[in-house]
Protein backbone atom coordinates (compact mmCIF):
# COMPACT_ATOMS: atom_id res chain seq x y z
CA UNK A 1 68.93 -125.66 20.34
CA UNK A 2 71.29 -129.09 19.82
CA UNK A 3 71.28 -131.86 17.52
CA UNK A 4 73.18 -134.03 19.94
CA UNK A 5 75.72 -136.32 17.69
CA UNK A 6 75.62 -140.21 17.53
CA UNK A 7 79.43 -140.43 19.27
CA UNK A 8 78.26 -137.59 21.96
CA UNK A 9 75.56 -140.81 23.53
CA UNK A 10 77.93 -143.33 22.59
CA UNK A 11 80.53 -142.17 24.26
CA UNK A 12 78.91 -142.63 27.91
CA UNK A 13 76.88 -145.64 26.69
CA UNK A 14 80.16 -147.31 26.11
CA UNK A 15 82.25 -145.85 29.05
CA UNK A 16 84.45 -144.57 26.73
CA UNK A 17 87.16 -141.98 27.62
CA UNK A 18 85.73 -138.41 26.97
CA UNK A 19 82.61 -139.88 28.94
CA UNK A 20 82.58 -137.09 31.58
CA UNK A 21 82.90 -134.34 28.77
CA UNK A 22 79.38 -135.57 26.91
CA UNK A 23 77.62 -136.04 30.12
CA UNK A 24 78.50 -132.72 31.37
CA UNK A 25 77.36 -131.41 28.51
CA UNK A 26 73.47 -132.98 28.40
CA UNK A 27 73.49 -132.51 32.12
CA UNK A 28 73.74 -128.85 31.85
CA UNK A 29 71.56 -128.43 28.37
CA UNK A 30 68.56 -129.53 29.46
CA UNK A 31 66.72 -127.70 27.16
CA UNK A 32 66.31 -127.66 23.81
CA UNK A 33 68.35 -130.93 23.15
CA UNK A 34 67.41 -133.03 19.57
CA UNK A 35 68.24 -136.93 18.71
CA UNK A 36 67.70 -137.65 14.79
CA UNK A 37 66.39 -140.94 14.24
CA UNK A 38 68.96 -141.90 12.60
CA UNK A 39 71.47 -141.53 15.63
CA UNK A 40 68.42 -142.81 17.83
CA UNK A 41 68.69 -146.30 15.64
CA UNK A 42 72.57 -146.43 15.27
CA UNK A 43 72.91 -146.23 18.76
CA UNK A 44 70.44 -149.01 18.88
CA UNK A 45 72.31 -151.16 16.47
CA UNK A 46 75.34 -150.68 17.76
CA UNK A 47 74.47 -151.16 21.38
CA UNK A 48 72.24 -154.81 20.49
CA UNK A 49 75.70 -155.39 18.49
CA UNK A 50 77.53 -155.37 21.62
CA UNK A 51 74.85 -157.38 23.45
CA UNK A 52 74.04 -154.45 25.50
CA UNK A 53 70.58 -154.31 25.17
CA UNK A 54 69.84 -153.50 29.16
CA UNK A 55 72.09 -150.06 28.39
CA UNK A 56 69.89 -149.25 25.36
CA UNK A 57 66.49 -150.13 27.94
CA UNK A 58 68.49 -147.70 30.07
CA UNK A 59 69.13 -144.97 27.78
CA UNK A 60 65.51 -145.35 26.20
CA UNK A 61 64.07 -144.70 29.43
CA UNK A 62 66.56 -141.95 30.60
CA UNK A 63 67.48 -140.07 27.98
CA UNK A 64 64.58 -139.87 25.71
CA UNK A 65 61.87 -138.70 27.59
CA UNK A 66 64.18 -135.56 28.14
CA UNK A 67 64.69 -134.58 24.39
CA UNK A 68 63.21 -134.85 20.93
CA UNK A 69 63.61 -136.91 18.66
CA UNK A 70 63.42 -135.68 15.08
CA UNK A 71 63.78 -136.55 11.42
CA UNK A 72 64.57 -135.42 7.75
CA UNK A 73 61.79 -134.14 5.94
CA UNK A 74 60.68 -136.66 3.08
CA UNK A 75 61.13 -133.63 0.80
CA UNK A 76 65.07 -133.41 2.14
CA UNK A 77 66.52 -136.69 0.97
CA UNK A 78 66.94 -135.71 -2.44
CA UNK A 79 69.29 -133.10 -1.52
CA UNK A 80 71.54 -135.37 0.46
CA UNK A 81 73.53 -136.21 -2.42
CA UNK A 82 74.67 -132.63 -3.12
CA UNK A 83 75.48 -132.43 0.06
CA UNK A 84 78.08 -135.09 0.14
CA UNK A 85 79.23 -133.77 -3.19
CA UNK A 86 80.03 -130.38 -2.15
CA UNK A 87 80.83 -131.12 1.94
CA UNK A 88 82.70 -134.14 1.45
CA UNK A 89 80.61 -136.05 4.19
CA UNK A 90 79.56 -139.95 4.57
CA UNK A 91 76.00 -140.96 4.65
CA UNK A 92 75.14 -140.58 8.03
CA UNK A 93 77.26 -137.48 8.72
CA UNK A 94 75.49 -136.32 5.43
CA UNK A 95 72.02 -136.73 7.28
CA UNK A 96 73.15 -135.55 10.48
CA UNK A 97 74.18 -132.15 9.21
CA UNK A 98 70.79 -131.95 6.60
CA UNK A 99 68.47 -132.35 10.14
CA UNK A 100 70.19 -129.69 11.41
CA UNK A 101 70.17 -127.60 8.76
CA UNK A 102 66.33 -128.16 7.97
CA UNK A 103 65.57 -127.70 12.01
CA UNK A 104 68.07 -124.98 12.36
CA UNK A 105 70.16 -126.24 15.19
CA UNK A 106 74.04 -126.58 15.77
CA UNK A 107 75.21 -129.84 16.45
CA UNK A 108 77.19 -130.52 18.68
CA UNK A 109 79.62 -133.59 18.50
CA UNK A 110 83.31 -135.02 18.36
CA UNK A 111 83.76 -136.03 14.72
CA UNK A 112 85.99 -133.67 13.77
CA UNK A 113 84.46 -134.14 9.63
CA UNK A 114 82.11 -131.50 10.64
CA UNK A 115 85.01 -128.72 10.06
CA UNK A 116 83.99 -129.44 6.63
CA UNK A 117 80.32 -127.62 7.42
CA UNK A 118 81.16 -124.87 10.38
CA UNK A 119 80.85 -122.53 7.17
CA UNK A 120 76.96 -123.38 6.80
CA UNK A 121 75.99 -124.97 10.23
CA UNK A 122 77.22 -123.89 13.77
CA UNK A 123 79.34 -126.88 15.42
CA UNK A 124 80.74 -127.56 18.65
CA UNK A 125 82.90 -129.57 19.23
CA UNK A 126 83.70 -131.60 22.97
């Protein structure tokens, strides 16, 4: 079970160059695949920031219905703090890693900051 990454979506929402990589990827997982709603809502803002708001229609209706979308429990948030004190992590890496810890899934992503939390979380990189 995945916690996809924010940059994993971005990546083909943008065309960018390891496109074919991420795509592979959620073509082949089709099963068990998580979105935090934190990445779901970055992606938005970035996207609407780009005027692209057809892609994020797109993606909405594409991608979402085919995994789940999930979130920190309220209880969590408290510890994200320590978290960046002892991992080194910004905010929304912080929160990334913390939903996969709580929901016990790797995540898999491109931001190589995560070597900083392969010793508590399982990563993979693309």
């Amino acid at each position: 079970m995945y916690l996809i990454d924010t940059n994993i979506f971005l990546e083909i929402l943008l065309g960018q160059e390891r496109k074919g990589i991420c795509k592979d990827f959620l073509d082949t997982s089709t099963e068990g695949l998580y979105i935090s709603d934190f990445s779901l809502h970055s992606i938005g803002v970035i996207l609407f920031k780009n005027d692209k708001k057809n892609v994020f229609r797109e993606f909405v209706n594409d991608v979402i219905p085919r995994i789940e979308i999930i979130t920190l429990p309220k209880e969590a948030y408290e510890g994200l703090a320590d978290i960046k004190d002892n991992l080194g992590l910004d905010f929304d890496d912080t929160y990334q890693f913390n939903v996969a810890e709580e929901h016990d899934l790797k995540i898999v992503t491109m931001d190589k900051d995560f070597e900083k939390a392969k010793n508590r979380i399982d990563v993979i990189f693309l």
